[in-house]
N, C-alpha and C. Protein backbone atom coordinates (compact mmCIF):
# COMPACT_ATOMS: atom_id res chain seq x y z
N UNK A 1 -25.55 -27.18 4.80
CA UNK A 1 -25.16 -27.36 3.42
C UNK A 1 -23.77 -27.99 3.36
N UNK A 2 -24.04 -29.08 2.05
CA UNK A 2 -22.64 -29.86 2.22
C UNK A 2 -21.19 -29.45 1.19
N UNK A 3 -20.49 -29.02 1.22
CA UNK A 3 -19.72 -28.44 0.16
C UNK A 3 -18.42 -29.48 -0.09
N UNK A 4 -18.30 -28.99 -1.55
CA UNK A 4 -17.31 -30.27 -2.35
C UNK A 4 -16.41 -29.58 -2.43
N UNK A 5 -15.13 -30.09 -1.56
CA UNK A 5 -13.75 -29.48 -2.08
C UNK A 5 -13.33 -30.28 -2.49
N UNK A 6 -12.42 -29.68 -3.62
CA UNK A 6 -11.20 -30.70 -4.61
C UNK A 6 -9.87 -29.55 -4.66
N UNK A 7 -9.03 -30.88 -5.14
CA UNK A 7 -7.97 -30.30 -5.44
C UNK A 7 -7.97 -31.37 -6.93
N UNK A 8 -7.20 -29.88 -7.76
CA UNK A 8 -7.07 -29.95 -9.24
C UNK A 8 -5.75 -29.54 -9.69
N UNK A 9 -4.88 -30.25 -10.21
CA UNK A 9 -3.92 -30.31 -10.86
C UNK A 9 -3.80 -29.52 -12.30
N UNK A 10 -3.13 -28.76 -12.99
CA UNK A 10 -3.80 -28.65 -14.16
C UNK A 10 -2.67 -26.72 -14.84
N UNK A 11 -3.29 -26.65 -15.72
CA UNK A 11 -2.48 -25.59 -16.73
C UNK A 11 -3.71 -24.38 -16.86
N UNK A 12 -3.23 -23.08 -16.42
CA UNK A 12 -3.38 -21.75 -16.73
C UNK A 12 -3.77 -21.82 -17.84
N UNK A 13 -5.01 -21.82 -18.51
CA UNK A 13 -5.47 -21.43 -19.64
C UNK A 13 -5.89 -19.97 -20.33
N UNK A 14 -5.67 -19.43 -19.79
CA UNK A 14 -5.77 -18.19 -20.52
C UNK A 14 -5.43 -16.69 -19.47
N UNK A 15 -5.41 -15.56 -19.78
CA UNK A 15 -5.00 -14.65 -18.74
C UNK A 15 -5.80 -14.53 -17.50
N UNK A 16 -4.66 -14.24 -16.11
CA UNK A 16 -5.92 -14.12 -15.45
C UNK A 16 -6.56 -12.61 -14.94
N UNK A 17 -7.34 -12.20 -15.18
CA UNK A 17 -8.25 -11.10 -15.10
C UNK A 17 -8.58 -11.10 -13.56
N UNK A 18 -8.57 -9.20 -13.00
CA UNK A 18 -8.66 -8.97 -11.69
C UNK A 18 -9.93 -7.76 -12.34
N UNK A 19 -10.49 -7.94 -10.94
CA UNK A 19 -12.08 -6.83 -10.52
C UNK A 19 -11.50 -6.64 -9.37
N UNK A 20 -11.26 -5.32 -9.32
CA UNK A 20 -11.38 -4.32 -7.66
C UNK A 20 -12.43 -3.64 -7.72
N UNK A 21 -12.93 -4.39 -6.55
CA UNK A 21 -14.54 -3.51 -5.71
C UNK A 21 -14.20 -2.42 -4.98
N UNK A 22 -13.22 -2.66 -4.34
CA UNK A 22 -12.82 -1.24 -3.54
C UNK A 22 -11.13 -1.53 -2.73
N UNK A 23 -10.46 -0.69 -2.49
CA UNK A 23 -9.02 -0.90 -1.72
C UNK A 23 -8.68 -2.33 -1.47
N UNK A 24 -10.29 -2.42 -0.67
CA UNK A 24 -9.45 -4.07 -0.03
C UNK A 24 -10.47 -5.25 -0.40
N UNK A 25 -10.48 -5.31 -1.43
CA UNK A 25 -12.10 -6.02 -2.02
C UNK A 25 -11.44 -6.34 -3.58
N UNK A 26 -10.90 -7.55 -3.96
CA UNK A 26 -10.59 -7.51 -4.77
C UNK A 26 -10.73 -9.67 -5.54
N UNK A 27 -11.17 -9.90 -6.37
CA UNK A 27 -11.21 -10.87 -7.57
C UNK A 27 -10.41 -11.15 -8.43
N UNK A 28 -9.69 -12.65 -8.37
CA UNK A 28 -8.90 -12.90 -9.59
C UNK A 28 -9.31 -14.39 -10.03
N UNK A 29 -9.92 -13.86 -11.58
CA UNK A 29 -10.01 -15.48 -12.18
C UNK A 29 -9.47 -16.03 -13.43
N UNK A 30 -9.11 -16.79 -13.46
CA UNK A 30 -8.49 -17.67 -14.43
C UNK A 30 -9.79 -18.83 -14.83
N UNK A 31 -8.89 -19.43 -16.13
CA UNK A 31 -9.62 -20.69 -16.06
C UNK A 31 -8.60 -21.77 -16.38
N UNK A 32 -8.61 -23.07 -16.05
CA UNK A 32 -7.76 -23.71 -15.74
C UNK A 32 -7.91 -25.17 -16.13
N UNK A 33 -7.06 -25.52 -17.41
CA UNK A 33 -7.52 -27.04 -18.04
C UNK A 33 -6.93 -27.89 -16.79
N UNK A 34 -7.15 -29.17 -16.83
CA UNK A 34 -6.85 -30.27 -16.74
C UNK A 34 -6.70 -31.54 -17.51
N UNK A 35 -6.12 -32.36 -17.83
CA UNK A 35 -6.25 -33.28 -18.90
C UNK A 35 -5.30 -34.28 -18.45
N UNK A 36 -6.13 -35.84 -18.23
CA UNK A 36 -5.64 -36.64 -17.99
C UNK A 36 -4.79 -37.15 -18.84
N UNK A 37 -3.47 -38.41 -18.61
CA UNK A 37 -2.89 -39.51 -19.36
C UNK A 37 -3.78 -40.57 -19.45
N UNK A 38 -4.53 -40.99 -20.41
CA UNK A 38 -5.06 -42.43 -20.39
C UNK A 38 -4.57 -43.44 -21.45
N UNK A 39 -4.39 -44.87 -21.04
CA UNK A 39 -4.05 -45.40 -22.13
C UNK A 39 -5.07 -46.23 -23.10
N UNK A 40 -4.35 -46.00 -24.21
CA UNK A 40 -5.44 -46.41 -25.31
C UNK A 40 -4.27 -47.53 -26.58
N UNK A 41 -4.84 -48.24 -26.26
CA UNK A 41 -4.53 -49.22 -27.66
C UNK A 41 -2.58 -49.34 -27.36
N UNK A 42 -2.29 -49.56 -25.57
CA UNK A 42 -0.82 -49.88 -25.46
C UNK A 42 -0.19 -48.44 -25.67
N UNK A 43 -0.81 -47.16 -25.65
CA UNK A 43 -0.47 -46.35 -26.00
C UNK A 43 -0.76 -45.12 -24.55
N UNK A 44 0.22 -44.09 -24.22
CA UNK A 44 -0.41 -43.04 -23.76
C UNK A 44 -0.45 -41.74 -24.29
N UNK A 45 -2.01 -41.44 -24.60
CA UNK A 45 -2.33 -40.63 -25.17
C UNK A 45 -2.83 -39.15 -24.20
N UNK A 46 -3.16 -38.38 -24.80
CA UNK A 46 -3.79 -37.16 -23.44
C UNK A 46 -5.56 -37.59 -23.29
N UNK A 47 -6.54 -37.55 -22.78
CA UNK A 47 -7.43 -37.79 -22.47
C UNK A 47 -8.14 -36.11 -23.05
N UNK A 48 -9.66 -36.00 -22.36
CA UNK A 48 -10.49 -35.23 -22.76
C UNK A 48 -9.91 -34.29 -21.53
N UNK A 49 -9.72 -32.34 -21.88
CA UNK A 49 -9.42 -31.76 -21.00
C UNK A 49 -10.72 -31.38 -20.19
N UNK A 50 -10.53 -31.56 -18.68
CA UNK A 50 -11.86 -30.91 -18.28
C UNK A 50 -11.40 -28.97 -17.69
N UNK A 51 -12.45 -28.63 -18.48
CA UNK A 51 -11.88 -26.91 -17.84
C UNK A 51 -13.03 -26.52 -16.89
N UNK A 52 -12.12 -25.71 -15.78
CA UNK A 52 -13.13 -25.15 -14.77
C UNK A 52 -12.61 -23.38 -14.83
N UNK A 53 -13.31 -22.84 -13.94
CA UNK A 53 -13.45 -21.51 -13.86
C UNK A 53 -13.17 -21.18 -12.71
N UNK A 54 -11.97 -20.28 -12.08
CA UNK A 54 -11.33 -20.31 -10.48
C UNK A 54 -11.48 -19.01 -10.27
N UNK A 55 -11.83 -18.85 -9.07
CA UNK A 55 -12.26 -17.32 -8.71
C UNK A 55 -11.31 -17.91 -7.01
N UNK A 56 -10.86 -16.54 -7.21
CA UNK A 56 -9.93 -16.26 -5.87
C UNK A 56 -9.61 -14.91 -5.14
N UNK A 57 -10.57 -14.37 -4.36
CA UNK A 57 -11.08 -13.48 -2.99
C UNK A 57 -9.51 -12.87 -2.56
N UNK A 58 -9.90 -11.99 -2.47
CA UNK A 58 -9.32 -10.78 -1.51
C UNK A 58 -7.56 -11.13 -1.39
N UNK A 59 -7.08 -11.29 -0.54
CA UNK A 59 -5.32 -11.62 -0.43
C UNK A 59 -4.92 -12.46 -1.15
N UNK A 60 -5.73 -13.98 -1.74
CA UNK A 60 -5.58 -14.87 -2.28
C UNK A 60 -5.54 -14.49 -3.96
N UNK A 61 -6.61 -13.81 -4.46
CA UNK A 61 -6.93 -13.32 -5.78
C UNK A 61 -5.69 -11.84 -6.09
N UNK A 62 -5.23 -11.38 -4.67
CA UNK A 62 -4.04 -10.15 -5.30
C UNK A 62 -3.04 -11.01 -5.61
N UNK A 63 -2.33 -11.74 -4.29
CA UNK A 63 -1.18 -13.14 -5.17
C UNK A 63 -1.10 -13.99 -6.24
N UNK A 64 -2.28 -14.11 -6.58
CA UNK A 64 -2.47 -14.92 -8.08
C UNK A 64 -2.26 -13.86 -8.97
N UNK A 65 -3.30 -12.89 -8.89
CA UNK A 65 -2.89 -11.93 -9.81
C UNK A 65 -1.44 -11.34 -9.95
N UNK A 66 -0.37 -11.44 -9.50
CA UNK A 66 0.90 -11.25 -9.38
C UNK A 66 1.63 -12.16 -9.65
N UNK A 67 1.23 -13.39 -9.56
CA UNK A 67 2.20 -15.06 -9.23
C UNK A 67 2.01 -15.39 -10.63
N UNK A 68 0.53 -15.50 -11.02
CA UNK A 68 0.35 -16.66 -12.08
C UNK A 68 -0.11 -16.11 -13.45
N UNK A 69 0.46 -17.07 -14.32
CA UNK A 69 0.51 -16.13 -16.08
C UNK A 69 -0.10 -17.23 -16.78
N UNK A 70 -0.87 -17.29 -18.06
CA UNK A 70 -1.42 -18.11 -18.79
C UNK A 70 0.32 -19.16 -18.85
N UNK A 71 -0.12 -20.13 -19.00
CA UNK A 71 0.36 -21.61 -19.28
C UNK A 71 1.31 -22.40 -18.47
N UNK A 72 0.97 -21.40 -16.77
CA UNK A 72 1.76 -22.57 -16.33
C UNK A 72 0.92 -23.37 -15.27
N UNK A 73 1.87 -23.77 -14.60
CA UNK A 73 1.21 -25.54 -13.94
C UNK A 73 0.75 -25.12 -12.88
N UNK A 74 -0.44 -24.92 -12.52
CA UNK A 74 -0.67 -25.18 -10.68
C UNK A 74 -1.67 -26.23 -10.21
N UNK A 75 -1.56 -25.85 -8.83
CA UNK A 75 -2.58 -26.70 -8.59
C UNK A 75 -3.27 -25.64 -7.63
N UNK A 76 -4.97 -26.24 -7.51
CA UNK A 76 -6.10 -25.12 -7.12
C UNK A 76 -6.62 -25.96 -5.88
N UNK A 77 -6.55 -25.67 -5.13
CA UNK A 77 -7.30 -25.93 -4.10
C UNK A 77 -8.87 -25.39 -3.68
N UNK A 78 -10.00 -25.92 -3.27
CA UNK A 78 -10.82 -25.45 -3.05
C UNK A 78 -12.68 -25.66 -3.16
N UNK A 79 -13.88 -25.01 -3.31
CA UNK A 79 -15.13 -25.34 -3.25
C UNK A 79 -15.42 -25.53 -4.53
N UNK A 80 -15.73 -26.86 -4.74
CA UNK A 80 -16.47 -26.72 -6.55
C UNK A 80 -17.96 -26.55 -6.58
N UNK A 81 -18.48 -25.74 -7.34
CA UNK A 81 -19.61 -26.04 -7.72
C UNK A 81 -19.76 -25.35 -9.60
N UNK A 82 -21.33 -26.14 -9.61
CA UNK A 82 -21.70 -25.71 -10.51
C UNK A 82 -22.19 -24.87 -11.01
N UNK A 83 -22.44 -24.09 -12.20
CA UNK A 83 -22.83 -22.42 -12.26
C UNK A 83 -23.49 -22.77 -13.54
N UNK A 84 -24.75 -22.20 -13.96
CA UNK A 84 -25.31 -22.89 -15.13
C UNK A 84 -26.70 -21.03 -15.48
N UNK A 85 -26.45 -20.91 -16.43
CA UNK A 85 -27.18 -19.79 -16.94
C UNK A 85 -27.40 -20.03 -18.44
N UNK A 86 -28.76 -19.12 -18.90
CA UNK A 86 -29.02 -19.26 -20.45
C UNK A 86 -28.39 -18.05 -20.95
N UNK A 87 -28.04 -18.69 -22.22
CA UNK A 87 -27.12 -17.26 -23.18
C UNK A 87 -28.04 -16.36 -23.67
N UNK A 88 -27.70 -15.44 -24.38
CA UNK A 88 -28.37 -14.67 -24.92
C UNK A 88 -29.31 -15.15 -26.40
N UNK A 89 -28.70 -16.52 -26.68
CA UNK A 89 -29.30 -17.00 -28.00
C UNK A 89 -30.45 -17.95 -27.57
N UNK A 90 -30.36 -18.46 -26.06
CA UNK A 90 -31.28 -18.90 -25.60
C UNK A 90 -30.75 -20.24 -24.95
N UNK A 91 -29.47 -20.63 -25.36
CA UNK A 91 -29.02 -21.79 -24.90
C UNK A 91 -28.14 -21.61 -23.78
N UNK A 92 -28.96 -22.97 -23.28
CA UNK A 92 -28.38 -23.04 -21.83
C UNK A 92 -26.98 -23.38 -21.36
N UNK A 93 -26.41 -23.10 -20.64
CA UNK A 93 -25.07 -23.21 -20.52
C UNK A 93 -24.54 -23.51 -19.03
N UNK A 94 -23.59 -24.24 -18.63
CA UNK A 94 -22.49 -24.26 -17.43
C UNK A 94 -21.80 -24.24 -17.66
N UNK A 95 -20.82 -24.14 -16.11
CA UNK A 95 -19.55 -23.93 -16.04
C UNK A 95 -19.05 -25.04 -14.92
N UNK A 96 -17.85 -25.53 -14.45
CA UNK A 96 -17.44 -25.92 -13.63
C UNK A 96 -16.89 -24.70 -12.86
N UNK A 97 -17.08 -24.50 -11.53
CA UNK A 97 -16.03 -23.50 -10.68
C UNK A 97 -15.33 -23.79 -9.55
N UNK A 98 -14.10 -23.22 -9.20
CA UNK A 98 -13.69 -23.27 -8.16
C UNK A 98 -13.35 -22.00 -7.37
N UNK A 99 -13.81 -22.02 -6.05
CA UNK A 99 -13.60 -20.35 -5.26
C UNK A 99 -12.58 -21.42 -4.48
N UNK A 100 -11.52 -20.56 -5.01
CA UNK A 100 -10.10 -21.06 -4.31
C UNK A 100 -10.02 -20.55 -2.83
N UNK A 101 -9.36 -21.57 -2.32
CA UNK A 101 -8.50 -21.46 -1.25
C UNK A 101 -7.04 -21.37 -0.81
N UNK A 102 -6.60 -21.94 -1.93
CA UNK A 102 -5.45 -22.18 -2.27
C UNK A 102 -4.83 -22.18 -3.76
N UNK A 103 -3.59 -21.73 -4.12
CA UNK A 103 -3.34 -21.69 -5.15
C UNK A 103 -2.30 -21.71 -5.39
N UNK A 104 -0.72 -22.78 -5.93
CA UNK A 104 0.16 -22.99 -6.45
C UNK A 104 1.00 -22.86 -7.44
N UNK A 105 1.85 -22.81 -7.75
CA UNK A 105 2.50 -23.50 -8.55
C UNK A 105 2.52 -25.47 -8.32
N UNK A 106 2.64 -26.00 -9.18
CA UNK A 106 2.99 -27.24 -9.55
C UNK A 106 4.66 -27.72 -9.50
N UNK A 107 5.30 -27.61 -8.42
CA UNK A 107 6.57 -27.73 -8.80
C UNK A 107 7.01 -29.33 -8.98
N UNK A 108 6.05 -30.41 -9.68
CA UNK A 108 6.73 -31.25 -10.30
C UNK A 108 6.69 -31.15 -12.18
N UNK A 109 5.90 -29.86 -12.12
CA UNK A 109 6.21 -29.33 -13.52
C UNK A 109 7.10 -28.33 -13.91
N UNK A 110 7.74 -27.59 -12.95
CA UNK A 110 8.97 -26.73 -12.86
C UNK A 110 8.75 -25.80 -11.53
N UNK A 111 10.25 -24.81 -11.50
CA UNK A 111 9.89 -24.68 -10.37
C UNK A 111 9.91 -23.41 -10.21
N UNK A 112 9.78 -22.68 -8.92
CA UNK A 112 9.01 -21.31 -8.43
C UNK A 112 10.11 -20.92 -7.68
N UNK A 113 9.71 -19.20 -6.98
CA UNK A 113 10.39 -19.04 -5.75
C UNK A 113 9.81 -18.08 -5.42
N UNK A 114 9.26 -18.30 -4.23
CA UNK A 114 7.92 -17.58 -3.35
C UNK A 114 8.81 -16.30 -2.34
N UNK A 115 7.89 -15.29 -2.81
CA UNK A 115 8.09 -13.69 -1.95
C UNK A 115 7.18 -13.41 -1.61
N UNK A 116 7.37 -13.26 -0.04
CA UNK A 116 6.10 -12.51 0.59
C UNK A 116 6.15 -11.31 -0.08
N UNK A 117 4.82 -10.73 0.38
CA UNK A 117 4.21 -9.53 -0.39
C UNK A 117 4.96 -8.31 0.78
N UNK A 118 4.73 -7.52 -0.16
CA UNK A 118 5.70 -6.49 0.54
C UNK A 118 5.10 -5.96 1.97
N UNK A 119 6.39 -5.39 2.71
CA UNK A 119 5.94 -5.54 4.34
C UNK A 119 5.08 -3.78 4.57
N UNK A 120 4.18 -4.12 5.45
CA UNK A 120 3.26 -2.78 5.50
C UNK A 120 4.37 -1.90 6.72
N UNK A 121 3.69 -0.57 6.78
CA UNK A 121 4.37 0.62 7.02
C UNK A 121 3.97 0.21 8.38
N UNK A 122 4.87 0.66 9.40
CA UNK A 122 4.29 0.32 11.08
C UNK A 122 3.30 1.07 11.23
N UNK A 123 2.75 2.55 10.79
CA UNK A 123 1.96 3.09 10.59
C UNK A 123 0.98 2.77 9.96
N UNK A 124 0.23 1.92 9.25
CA UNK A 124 -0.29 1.42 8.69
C UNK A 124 -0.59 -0.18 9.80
N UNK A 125 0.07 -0.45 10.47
CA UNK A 125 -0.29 -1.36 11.33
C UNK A 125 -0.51 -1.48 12.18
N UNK A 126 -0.53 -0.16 12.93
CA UNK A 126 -1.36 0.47 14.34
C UNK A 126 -1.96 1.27 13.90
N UNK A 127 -2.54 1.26 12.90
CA UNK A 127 -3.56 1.95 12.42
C UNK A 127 -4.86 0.65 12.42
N UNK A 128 -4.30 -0.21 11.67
CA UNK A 128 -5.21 -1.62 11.68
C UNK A 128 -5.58 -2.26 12.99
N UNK A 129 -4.58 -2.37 13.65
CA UNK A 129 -4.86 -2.98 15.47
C UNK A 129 -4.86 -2.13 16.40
N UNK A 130 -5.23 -0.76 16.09
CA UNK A 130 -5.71 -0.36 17.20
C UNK A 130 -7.27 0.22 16.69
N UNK A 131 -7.99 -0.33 17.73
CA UNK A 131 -9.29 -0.05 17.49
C UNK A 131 -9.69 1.53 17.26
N UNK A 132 -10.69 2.11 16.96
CA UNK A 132 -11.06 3.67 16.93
C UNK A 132 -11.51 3.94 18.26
N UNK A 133 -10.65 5.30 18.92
CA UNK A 133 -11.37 5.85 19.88
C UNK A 133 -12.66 6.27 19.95
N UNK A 134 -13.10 5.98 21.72
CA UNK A 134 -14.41 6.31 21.62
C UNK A 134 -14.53 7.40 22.51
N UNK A 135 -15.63 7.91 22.40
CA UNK A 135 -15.45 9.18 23.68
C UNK A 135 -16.15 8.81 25.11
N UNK A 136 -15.16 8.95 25.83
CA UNK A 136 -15.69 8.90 27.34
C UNK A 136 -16.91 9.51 27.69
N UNK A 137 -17.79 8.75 28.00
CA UNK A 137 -19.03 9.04 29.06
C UNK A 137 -19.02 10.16 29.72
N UNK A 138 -20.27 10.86 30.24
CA UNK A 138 -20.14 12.03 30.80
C UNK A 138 -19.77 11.46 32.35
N UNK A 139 -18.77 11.61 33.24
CA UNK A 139 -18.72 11.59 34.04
C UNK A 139 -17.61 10.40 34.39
N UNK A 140 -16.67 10.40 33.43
CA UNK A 140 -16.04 9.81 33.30
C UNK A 140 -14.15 9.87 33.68
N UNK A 141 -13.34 9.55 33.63
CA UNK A 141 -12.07 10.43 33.29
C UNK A 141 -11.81 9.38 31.73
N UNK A 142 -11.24 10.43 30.77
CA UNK A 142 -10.91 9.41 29.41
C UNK A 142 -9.42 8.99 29.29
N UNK A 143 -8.69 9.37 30.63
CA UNK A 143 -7.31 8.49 30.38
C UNK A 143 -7.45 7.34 31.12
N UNK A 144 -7.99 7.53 32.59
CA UNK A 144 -8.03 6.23 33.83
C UNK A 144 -9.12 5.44 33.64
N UNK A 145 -10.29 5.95 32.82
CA UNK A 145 -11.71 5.27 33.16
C UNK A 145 -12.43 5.75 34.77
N UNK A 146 -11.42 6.41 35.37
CA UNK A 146 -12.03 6.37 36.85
C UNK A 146 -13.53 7.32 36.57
N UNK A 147 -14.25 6.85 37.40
CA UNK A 147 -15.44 7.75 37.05
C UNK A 147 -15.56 8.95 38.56
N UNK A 148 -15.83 10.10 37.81
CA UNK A 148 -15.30 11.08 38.41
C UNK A 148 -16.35 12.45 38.93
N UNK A 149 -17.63 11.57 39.04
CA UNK A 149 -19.12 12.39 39.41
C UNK A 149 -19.42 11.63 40.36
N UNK A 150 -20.36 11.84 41.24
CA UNK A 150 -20.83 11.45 42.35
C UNK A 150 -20.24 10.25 42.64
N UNK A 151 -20.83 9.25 43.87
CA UNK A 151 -20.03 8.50 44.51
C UNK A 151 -20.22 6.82 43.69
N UNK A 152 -19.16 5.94 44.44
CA UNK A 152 -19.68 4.69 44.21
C UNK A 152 -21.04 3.89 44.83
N UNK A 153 -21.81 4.42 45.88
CA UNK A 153 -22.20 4.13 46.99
C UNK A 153 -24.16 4.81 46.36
N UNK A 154 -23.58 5.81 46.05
CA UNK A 154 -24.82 6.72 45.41
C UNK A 154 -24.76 5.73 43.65
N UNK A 155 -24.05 5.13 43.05
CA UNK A 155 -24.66 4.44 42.16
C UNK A 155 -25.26 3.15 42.29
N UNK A 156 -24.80 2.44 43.48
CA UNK A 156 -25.24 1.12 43.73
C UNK A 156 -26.16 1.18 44.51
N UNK A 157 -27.32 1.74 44.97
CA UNK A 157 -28.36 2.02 46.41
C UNK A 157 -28.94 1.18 45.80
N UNK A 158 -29.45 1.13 46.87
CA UNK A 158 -30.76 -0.13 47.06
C UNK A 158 -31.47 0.34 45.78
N UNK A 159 -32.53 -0.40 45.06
CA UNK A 159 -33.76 0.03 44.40
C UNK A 159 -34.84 0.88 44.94
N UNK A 160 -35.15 1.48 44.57
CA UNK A 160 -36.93 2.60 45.16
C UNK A 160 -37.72 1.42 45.49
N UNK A 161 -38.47 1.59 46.62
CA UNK A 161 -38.84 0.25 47.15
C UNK A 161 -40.56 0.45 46.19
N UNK A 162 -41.07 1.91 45.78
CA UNK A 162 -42.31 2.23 44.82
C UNK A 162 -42.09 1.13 43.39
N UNK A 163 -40.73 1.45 43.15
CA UNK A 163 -40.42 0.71 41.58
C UNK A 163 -40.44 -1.03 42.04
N UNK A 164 -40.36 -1.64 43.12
CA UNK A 164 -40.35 -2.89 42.87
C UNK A 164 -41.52 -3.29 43.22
């Protein structure tokens, strides 16, 4: 499957709304005009806005939800597709979307100043990289691994010459 990424320039249209699924499972979407300069009659006027619908996953969707407020400038990085369902009156409907990858400010429309997110507890981070203990095998030792029941010699024997 072939997927369309774009990048979109464009203005925060309205608040952006978060869904938490669980601790670390979390959704933030906005929707987000765009609207070209075109000229018309020696003139530049604004063009037709196109609006899409941005959905942004887990670490990406908590920073937006923190960073970005209805009406300012970013730019969206990411998969477009189309999303198309019937309403309840019977008419059919789409959307433009984007599942971000990325997500900005616009700083040739003003400017920002970026903070990492706050730093986790060291406890909390050998908690994450160290895998869960498992329990040693019967016949095992669970600090050395040495195995500590019968011999090396008695596990490797020949095969039962009946079984082959």
């Amino acid at each position: 499957m072939y997927d369309t990424q774009v990048t979109v320039q464009g203005w925060v249209g309205g608040p952006v709304t978060v869904h938490e699924f669980d601790a670390d499972s979390r959704l933030a979407k906005f929707r987000l005009g765009a609207t070209p300069r075109v000229r018309r009659d020696g003139q530049w006027v604004d063009g037709e806005t196109a609006w899409y619908s941005v959905r942004a996953w887990g670490q990406l969707g908590r920073n937006v939800s923190q960073s970005v407020q209805r009406g300012e400038a970013v730019i969206v990085t990411g998969r477009l597709r189309r999303s198309s369902w019937t309403g309840e009156n019977g008419v059919e409907n789409s959307d433009w979307e984007i599942d971000a990858t990325a997500v900005g400010h616009d700083l040739s429309r003003g400017n920002s100043r970026f903070t990492k997110p706050e730093a986790r507890t060291s406890r909390q981070e050998q908690d994450e990289e160290q895998p869960a203990e498992a329990e040693a095998p019967a016949g095992v030792d669970p600090d050395t691994g040495e195995i500590t029941e019968g011999t090396e010699q008695e596990s490797w024997r020949a095969p039962d010459p009946a079984l082959v």
